[in-house]
Protein backbone atom coordinates (compact mmCIF):
# COMPACT_ATOMS: atom_id res chain seq x y z
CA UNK A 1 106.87 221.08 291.75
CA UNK A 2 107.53 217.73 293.08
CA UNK A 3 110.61 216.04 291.15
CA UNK A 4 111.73 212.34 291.25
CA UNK A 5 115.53 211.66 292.84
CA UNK A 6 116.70 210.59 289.44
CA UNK A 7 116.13 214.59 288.15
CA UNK A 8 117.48 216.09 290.88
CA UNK A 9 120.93 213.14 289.82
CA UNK A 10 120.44 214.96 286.43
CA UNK A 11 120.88 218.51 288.23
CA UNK A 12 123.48 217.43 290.07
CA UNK A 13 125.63 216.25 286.91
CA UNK A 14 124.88 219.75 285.20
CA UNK A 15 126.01 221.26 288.64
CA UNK A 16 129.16 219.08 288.05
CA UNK A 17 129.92 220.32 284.37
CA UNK A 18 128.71 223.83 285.64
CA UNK A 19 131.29 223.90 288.48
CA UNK A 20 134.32 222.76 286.39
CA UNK A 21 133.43 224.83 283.41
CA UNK A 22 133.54 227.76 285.97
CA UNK A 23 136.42 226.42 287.67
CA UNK A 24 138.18 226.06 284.55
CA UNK A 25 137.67 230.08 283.37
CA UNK A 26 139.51 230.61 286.55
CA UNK A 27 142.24 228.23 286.67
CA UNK A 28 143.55 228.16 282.92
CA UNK A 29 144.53 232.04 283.42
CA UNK A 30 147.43 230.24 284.99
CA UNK A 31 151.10 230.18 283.89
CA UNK A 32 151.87 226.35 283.26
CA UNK A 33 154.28 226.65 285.92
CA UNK A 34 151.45 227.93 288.41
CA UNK A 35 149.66 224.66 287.29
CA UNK A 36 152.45 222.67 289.03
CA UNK A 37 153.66 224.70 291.75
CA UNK A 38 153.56 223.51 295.42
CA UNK A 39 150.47 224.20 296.75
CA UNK A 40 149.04 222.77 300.45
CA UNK A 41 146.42 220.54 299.50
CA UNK A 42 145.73 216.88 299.49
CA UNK A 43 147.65 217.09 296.11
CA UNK A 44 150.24 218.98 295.69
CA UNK A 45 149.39 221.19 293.15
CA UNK A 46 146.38 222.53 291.16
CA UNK A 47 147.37 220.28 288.14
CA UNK A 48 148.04 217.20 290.06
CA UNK A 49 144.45 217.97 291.98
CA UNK A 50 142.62 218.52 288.29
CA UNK A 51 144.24 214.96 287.30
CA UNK A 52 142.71 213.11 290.19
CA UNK A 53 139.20 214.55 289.62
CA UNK A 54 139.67 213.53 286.16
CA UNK A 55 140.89 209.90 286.90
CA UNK A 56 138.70 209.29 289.33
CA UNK A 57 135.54 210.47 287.11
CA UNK A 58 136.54 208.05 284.25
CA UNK A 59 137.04 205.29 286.86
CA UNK A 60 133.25 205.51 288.39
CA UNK A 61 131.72 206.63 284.66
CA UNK A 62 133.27 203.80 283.51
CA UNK A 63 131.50 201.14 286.11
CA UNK A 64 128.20 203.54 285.98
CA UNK A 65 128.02 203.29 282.33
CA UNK A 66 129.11 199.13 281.86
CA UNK A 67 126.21 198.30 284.22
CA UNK A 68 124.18 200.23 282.26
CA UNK A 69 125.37 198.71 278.97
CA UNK A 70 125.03 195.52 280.63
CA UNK A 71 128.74 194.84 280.55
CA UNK A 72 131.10 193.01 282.47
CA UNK A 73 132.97 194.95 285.00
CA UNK A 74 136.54 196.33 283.91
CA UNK A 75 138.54 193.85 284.35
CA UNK A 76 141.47 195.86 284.97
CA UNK A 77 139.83 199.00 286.52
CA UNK A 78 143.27 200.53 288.06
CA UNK A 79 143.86 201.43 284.02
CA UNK A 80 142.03 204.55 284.92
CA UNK A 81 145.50 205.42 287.34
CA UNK A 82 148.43 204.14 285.65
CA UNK A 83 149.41 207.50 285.25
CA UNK A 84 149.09 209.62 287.97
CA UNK A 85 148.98 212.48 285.68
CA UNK A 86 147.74 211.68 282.60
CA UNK A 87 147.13 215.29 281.29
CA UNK A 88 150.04 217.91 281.75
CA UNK A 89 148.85 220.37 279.39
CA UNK A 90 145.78 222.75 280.82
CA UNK A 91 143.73 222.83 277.23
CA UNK A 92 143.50 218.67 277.99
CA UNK A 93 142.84 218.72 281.14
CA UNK A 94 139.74 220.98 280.71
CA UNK A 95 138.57 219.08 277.43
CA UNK A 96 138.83 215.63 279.11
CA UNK A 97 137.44 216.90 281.85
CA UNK A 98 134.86 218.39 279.75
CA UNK A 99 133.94 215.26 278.15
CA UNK A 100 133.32 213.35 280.92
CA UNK A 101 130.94 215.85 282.16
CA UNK A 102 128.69 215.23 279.13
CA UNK A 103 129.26 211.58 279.57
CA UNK A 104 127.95 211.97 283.50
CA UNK A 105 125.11 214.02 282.05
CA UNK A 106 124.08 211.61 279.33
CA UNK A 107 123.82 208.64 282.08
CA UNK A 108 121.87 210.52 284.27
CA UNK A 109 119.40 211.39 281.48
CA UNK A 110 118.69 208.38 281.58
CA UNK A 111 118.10 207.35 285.33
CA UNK A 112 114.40 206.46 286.54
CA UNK A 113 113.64 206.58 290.57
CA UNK A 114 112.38 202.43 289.99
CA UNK A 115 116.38 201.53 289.05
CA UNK A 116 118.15 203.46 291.36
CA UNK A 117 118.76 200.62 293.53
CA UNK A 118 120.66 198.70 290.93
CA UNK A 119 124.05 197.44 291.56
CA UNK A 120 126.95 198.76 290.04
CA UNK A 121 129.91 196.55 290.59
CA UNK A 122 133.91 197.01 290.40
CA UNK A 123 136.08 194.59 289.97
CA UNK A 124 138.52 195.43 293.36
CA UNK A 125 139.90 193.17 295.33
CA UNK A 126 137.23 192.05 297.04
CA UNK A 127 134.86 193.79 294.39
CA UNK A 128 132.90 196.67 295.04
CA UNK A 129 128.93 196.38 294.64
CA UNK A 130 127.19 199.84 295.20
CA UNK A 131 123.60 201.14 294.15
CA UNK A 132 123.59 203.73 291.15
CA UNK A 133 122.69 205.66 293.75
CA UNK A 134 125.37 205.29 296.32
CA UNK A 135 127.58 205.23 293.48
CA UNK A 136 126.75 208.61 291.80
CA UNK A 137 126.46 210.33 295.48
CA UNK A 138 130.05 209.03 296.17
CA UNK A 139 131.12 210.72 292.55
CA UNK A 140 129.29 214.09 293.24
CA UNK A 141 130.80 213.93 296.49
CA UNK A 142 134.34 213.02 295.45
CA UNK A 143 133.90 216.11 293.01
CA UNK A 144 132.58 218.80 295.18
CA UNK A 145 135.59 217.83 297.85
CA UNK A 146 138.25 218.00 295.59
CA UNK A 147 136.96 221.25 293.50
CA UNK A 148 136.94 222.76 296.99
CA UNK A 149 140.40 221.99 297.01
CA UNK A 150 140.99 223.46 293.82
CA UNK A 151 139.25 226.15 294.74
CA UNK A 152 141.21 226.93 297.90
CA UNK A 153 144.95 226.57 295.86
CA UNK A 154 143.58 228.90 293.53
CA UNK A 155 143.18 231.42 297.01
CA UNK A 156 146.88 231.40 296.50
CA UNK A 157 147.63 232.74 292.92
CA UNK A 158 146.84 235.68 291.23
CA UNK A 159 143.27 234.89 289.97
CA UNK A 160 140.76 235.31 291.78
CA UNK A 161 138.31 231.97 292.49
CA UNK A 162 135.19 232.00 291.43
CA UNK A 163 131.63 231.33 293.38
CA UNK A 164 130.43 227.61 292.70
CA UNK A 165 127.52 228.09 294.64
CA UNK A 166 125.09 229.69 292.31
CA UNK A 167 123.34 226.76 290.85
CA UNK A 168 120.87 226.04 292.30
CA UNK A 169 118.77 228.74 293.79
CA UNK A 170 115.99 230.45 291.09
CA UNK A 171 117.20 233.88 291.88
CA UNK A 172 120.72 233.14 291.17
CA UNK A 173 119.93 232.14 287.50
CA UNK A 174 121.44 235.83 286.22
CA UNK A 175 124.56 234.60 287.57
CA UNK A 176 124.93 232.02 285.77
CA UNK A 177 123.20 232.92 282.70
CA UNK A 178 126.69 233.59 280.87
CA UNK A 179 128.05 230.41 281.88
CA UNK A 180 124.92 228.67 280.80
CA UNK A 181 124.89 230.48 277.29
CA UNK A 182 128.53 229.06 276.84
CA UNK A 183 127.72 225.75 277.41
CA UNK A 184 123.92 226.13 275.25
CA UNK A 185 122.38 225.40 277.92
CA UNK A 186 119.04 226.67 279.11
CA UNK A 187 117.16 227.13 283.05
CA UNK A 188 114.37 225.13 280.65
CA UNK A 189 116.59 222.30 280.32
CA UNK A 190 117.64 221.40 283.53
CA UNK A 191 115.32 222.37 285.70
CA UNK A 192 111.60 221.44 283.03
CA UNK A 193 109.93 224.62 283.54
């Protein structure tokens, strides 16, 4: 079946949600003080890693969804890191994170192939002015590196890390089938068969 790019933007967001639910199983077995110990990483630790991802998704969401609204660009879009770790507690990292997942997934619900090429534009210094496109393969991008990294720390701890890479592929779908029925979601829905 032949699919436009703006559904396989749709898979990629559930991918997204997928990942960090998954991720999440894993990573909230930890003691609070295994959240914040020293790991080697571009962060260093698993908490301070989970904080960036999160940061960083509201910052792009943010742009993705004012163009969408029509909206000005934030005018003040470092808000998003005036904390460099806004959540401390692992229950709100995982629900924040959480809810920007279903935000991601609800703008890319909405994405048609003819308006993929429209700008999106933050208000940097100069200001940035990307395609939805660029813009939302820079997010998935930014995501996938720095689960990896996750991912990796977690190498280092007493829980095992779970396989991300079981999305996609049609005979895969058993393993994620439990995952899937805890977020009520359906092979149907994502993938229209």
């Amino acid at each position: 079946m032949n699919q436009p790019l703006s559904h396989h933007l749709l898979t990629m967001a559930y991918q997204n949600a997928w990942a960090n639910h998954r991720l999440a199983k894993a990573w909230k077995q930890l003691t609070a003080a295994e959240l914040v110990a020293p790991r080697v990483s571009f962060f260093p630790s698993l908490r301070a890693t989970l904080n960036h991802i999160l940061t960083c998704d509201g910052f792009y969401i943010d742009a993705l969804e004012r163009e969408l609204r029509g909206a000005a660009p934030h005018p003040d879009c470092f808000v998003f890191f005036a904390e460099e770790q806004p959540f401390t507690d692992g229950i709100d990292l995982q629900r924040e994170q959480a809810h920007l997942d279903r935000r991601l997934i609800a703008y890319c619900e909405q994405l048609r192939d003819a308006d993929l090429a429209r700008l999106v534009t933050i208000a940097r210094d100069p200001p940035q002015h990307d395609s939805r496109l660029r813009m939302l393969s820079h997010l998935f991008e930014h995501q996938i590196h720095h689960r990896g990294q996750v991912h990796a720390m977690l190498s280092g701890t007493s829980v095992k890390p779970p396989q991300l890479d079981e999305f996609f592929c049609v005979g895969e779908a058993h393993l994620r089938a439990e995952d899937f029925a805890e977020l009520g979601w359906t092979e149907a829905l994502i993938w229209g068969v």
